[in-house]
PDB file of N, CA and C in Angstrom:
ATOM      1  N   UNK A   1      25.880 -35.723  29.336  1.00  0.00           N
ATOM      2  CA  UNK A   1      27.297 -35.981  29.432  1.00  0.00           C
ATOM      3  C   UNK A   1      27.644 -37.053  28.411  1.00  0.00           C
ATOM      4  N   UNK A   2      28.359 -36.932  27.862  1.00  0.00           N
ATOM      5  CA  UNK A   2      28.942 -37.485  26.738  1.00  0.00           C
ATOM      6  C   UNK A   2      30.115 -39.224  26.886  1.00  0.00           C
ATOM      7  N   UNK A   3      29.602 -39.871  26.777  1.00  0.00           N
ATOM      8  CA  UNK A   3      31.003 -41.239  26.945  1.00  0.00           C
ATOM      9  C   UNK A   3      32.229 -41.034  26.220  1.00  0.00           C
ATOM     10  N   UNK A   4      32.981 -41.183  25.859  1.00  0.00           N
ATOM     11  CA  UNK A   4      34.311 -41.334  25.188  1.00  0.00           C
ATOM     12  C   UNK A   4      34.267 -42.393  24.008  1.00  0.00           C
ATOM     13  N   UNK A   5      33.484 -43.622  24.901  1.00  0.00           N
ATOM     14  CA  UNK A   5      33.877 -44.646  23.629  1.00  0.00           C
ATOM     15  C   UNK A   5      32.762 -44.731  22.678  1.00  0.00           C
ATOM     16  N   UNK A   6      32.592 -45.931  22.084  1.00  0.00           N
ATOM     17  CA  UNK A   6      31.697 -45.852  21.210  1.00  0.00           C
ATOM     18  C   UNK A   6      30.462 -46.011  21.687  1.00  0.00           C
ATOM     19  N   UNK A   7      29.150 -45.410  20.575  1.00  0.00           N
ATOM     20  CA  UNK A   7      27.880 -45.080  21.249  1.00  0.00           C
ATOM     21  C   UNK A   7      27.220 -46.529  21.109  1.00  0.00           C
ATOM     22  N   UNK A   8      26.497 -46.972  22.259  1.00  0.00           N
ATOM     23  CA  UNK A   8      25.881 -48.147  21.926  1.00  0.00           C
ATOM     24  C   UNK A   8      24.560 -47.822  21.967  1.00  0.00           C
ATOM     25  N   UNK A   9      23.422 -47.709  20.652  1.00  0.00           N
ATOM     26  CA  UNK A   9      22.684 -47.195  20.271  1.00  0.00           C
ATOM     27  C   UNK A   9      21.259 -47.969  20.986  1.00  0.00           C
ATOM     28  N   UNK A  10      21.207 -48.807  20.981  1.00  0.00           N
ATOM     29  CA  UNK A  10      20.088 -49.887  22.109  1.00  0.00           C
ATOM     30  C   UNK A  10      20.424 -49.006  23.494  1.00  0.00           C
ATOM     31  N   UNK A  11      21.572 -49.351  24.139  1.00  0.00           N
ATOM     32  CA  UNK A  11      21.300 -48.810  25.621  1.00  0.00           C
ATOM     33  C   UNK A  11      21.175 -47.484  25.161  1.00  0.00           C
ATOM     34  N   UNK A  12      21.487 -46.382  24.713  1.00  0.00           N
ATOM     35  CA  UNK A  12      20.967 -45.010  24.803  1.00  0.00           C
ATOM     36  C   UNK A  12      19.904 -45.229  24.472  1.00  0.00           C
ATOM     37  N   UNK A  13      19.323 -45.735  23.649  1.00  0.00           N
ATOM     38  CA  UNK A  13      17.525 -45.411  23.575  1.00  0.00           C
ATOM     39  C   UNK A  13      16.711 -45.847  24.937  1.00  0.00           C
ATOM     40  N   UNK A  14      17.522 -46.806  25.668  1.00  0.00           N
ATOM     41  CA  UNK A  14      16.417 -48.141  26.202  1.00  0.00           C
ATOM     42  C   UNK A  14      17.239 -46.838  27.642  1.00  0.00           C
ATOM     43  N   UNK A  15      17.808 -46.060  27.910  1.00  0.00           N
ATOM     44  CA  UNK A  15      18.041 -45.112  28.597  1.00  0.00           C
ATOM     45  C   UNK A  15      17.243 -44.088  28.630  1.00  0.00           C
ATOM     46  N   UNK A  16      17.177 -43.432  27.229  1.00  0.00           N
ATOM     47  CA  UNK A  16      15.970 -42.223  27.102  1.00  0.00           C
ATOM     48  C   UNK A  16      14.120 -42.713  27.597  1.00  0.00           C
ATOM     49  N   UNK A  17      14.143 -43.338  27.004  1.00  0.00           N
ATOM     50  CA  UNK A  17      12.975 -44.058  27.236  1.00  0.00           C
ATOM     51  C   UNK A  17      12.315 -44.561  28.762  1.00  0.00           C
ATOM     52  N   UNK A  18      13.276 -44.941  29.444  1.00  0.00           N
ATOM     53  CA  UNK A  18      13.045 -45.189  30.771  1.00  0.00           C
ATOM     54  C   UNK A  18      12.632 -43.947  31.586  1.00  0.00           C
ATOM     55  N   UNK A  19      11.596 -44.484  32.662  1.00  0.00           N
ATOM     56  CA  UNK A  19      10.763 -43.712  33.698  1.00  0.00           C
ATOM     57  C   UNK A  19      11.909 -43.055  34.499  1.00  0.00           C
ATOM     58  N   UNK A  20      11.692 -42.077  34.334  1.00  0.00           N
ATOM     59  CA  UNK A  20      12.925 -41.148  35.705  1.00  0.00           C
ATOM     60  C   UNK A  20      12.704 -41.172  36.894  1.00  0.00           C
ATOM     61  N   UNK A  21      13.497 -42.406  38.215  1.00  0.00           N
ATOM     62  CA  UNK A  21      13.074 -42.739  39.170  1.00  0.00           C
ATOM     63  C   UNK A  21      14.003 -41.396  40.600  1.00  0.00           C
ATOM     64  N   UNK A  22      13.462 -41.746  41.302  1.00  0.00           N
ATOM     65  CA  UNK A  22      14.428 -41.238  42.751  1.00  0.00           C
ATOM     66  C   UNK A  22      14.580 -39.905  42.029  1.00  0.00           C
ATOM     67  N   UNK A  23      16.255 -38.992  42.734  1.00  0.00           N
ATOM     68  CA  UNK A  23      16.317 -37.852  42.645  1.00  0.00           C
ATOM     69  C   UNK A  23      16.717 -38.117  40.630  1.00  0.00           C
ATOM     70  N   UNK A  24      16.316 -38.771  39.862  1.00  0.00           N
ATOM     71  CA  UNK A  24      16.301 -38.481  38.493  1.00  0.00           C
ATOM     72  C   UNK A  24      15.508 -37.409  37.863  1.00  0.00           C
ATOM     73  N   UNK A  25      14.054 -38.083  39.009  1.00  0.00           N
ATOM     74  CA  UNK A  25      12.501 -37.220  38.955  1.00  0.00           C
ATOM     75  C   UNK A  25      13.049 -35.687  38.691  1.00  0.00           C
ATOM     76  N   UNK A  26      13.644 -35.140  39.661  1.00  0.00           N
ATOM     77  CA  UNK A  26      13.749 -33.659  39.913  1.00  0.00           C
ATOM     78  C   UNK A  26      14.893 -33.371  39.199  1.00  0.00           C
ATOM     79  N   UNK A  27      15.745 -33.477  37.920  1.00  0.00           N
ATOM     80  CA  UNK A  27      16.162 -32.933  37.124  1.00  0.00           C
ATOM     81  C   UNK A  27      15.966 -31.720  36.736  1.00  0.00           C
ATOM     82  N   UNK A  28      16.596 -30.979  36.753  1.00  0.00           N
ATOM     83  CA  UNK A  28      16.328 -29.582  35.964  1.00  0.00           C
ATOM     84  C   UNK A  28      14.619 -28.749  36.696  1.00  0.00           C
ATOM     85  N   UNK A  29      14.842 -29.035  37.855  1.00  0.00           N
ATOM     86  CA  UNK A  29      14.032 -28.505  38.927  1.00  0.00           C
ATOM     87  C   UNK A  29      14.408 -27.785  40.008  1.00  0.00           C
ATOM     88  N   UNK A  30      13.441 -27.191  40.325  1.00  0.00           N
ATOM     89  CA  UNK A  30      14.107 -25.999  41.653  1.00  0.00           C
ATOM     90  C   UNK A  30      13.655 -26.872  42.853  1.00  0.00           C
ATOM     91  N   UNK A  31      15.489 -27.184  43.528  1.00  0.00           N
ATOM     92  CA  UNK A  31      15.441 -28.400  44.597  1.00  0.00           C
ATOM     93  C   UNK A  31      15.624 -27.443  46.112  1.00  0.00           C
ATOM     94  N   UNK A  32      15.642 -27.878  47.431  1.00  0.00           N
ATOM     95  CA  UNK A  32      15.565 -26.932  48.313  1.00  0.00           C
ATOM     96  C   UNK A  32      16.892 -28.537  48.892  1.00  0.00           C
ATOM     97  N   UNK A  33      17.506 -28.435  49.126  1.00  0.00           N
ATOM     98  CA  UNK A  33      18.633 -29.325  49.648  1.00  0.00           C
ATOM     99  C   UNK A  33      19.423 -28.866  51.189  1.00  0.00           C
ATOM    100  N   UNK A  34      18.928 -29.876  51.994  1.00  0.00           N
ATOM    101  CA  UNK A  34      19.156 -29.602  53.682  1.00  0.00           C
ATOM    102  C   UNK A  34      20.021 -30.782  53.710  1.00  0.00           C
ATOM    103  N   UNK A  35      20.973 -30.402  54.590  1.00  0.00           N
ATOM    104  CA  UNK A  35      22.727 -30.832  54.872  1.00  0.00           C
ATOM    105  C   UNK A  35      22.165 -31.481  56.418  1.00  0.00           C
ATOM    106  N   UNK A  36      23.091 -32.383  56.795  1.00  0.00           N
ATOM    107  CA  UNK A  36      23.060 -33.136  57.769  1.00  0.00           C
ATOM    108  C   UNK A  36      23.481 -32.258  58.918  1.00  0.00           C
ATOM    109  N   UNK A  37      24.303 -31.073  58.689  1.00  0.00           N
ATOM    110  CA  UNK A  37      24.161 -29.785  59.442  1.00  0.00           C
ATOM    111  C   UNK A  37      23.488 -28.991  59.532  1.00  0.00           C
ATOM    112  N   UNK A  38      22.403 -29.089  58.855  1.00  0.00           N
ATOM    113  CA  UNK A  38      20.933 -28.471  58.847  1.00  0.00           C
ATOM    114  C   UNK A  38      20.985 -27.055  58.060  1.00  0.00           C
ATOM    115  N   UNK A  39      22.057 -26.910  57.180  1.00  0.00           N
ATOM    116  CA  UNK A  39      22.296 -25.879  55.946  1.00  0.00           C
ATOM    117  C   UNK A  39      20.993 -25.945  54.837  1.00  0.00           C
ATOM    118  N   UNK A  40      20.781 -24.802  54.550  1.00  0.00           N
ATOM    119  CA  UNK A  40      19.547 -24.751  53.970  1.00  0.00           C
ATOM    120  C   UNK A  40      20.017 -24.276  52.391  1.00  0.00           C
ATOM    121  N   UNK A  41      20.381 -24.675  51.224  1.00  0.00           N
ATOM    122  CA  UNK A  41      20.742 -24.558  49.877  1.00  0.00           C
ATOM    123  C   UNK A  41      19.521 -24.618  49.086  1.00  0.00           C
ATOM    124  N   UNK A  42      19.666 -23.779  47.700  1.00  0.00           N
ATOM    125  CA  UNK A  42      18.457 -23.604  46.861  1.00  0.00           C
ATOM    126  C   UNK A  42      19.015 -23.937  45.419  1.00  0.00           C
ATOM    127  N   UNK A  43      18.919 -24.418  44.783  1.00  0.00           N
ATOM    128  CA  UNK A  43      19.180 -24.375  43.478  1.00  0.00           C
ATOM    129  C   UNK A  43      18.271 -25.378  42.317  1.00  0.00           C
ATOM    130  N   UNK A  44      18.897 -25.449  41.095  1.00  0.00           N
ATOM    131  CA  UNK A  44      18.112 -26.240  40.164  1.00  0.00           C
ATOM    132  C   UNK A  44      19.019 -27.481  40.121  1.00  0.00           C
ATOM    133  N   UNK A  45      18.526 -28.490  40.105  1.00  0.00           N
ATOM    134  CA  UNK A  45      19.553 -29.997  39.953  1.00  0.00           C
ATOM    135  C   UNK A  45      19.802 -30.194  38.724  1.00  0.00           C
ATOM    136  N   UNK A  46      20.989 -29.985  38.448  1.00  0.00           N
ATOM    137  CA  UNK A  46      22.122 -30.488  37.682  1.00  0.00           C
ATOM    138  C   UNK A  46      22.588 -31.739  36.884  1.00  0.00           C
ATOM    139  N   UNK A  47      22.982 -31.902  37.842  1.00  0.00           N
ATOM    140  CA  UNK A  47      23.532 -34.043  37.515  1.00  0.00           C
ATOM    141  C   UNK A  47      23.500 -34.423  38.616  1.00  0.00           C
ATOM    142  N   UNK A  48      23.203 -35.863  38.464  1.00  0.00           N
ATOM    143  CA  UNK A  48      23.222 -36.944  39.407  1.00  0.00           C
ATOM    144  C   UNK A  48      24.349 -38.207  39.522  1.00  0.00           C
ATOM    145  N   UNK A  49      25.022 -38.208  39.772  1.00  0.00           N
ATOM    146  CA  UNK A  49      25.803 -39.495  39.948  1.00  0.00           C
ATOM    147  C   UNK A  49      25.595 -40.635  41.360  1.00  0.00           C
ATOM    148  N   UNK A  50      26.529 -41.336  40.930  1.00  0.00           N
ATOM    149  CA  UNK A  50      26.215 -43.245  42.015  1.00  0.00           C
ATOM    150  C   UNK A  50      26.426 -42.407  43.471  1.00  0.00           C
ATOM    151  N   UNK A  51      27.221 -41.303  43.869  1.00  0.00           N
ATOM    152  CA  UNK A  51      27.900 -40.959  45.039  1.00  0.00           C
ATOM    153  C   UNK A  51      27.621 -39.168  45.531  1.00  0.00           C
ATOM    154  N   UNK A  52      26.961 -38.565  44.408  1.00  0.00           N
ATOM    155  CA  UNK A  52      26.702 -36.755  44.236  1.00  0.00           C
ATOM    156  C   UNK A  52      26.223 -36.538  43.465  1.00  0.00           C
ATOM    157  N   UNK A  53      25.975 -35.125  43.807  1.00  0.00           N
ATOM    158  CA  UNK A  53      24.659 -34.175  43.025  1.00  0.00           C
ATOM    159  C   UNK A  53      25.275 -33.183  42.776  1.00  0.00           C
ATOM    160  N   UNK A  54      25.208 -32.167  41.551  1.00  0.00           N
ATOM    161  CA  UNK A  54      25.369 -30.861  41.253  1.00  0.00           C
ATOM    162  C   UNK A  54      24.245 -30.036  41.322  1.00  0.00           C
ATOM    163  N   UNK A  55      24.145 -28.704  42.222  1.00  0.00           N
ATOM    164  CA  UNK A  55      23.210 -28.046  41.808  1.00  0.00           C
ATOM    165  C   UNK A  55      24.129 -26.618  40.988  1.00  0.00           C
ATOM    166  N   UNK A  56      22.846 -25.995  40.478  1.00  0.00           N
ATOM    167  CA  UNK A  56      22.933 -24.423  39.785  1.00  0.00           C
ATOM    168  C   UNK A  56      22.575 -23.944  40.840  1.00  0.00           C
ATOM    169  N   UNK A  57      23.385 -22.844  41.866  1.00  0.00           N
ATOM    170  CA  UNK A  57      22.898 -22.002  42.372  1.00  0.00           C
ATOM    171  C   UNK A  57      22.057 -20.660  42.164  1.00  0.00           C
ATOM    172  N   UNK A  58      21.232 -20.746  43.216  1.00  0.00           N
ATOM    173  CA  UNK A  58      20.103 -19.423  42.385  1.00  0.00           C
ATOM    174  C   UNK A  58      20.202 -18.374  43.542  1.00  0.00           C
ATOM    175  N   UNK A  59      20.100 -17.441  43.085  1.00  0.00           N
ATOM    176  CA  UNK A  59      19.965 -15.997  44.178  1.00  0.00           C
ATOM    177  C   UNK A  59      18.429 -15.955  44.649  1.00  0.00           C
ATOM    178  N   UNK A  60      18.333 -15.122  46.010  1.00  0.00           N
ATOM    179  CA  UNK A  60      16.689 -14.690  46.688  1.00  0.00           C
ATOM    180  C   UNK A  60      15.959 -14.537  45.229  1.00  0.00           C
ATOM    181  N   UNK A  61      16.325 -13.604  44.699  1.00  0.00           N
ATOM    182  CA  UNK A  61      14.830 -13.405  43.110  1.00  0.00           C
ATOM    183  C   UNK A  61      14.903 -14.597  42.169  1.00  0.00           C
ATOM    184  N   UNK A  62      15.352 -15.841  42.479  1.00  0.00           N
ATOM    185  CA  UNK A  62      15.558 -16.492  42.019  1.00  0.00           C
ATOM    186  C   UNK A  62      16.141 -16.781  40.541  1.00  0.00           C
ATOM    187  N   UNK A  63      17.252 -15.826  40.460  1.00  0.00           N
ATOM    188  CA  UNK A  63      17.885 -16.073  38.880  1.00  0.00           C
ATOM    189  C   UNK A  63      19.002 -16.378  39.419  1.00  0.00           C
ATOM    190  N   UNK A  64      19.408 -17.223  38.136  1.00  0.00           N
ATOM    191  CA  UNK A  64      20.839 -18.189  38.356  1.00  0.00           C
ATOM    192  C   UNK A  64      22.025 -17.324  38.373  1.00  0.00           C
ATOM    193  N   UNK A  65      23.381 -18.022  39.427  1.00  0.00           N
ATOM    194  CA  UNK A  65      23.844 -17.233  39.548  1.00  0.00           C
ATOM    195  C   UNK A  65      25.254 -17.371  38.720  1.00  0.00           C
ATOM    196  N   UNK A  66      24.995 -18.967  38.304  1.00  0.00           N
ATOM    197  CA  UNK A  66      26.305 -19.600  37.517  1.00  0.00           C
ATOM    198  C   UNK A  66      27.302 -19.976  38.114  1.00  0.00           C
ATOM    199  N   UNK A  67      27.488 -20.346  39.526  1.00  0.00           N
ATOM    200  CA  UNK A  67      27.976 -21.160  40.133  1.00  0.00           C
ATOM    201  C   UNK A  67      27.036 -22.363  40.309  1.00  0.00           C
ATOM    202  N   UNK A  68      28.073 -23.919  40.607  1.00  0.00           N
ATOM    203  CA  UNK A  68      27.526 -25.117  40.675  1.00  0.00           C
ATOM    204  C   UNK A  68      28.052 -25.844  42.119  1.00  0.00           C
ATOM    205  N   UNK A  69      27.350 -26.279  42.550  1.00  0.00           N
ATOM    206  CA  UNK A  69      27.785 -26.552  44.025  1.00  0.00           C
ATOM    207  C   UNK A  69      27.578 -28.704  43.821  1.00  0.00           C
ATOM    208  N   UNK A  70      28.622 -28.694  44.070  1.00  0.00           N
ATOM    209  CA  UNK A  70      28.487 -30.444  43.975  1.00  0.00           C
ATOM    210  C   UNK A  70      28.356 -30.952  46.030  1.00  0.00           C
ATOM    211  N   UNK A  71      27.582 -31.907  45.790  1.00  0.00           N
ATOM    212  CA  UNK A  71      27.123 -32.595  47.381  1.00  0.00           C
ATOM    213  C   UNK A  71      27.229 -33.715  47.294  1.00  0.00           C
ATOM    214  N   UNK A  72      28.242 -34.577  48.386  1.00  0.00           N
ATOM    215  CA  UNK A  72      28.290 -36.153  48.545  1.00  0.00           C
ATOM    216  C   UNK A  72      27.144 -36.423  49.349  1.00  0.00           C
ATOM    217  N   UNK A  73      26.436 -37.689  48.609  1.00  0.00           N
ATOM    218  CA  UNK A  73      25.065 -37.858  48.964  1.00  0.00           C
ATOM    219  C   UNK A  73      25.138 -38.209  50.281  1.00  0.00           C
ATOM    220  N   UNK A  74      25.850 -38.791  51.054  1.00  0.00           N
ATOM    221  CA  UNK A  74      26.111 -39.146  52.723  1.00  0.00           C
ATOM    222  C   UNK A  74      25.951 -37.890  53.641  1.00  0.00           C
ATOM    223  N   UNK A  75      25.914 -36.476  52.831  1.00  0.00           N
ATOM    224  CA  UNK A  75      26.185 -35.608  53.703  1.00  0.00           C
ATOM    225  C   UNK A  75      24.688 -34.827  53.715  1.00  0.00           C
ATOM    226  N   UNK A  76      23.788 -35.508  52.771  1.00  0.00           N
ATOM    227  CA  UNK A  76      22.272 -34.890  52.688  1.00  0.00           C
ATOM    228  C   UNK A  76      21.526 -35.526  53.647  1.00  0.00           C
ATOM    229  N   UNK A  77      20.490 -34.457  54.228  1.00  0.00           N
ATOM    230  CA  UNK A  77      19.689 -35.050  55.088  1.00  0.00           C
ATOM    231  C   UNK A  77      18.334 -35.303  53.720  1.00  0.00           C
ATOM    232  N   UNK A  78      17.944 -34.274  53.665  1.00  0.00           N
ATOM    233  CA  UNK A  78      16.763 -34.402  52.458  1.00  0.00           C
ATOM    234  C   UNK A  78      16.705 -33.374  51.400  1.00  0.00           C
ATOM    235  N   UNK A  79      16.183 -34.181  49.961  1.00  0.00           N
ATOM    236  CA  UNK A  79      16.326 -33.193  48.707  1.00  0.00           C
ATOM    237  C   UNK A  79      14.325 -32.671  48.722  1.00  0.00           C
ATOM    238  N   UNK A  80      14.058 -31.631  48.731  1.00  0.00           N
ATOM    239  CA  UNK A  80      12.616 -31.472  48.303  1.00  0.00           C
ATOM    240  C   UNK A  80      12.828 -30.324  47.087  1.00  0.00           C
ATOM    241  N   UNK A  81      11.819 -30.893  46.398  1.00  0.00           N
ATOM    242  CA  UNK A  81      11.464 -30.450  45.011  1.00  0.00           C
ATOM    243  C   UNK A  81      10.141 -29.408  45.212  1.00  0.00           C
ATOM    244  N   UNK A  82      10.455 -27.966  44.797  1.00  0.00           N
ATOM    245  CA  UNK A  82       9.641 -26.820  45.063  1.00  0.00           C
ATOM    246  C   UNK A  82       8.658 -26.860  43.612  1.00  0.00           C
ATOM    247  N   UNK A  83       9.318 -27.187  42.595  1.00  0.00           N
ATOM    248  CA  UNK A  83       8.064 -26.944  41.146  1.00  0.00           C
ATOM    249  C   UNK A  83       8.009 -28.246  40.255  1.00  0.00           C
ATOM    250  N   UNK A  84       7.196 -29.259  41.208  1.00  0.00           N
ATOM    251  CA  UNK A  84       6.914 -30.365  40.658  1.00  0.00           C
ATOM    252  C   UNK A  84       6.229 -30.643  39.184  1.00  0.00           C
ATOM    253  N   UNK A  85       5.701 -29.211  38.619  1.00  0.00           N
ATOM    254  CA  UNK A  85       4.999 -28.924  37.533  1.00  0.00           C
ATOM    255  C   UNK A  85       5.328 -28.504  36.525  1.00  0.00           C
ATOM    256  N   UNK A  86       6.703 -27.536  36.925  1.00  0.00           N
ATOM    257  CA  UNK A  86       7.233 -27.265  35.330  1.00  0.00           C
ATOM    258  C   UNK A  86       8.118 -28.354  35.040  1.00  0.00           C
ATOM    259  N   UNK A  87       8.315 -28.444  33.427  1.00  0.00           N
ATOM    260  CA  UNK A  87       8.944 -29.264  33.137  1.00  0.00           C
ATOM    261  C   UNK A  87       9.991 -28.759  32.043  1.00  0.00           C
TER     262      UNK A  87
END
């Protein structure tokens, strides 16, 4: 995602460079995401923000379906990560 203003070239590097902590880890991974209503969602994680998550929804054969489903993090019970290996 892109800023608007000007690029400040230190923090983007000292950004790239940094260890990908919490749900950062599972970026562009196939996440299994259970709702505090006990809804069972599948997709690949998206973006992360201070307050929500986007996933890519995926169909049973698992190909994308091109819808994006955004989740306020208050409303997750737990994110688990199915392919800790691809990258």
């Amino acid at each position: 995602m892109k800023s608007k203003g000007p690029l400040n070239t230190q923090t983007d590097e000292r950004r790239l460079k940094r260890t990908p902590s919490g749900l950062n880890f599972f970026l562009n991974k196939k996440v299994i995401i259970v709702t505090m209503d006990n809804k069972r969602i599948e997709g690949i994680l998206a973006f992360i923000s201070t307050y929500d998550i986007m996933i890519k929804q995926i169909d049973k054969s698992n190909q994308r379906t091109g819808n994006y489903m955004t989740f306020f993090k208050h409303a997750l019970k737990y994110v688990r990560c199915e392919d800790l290996d691809s990258e």
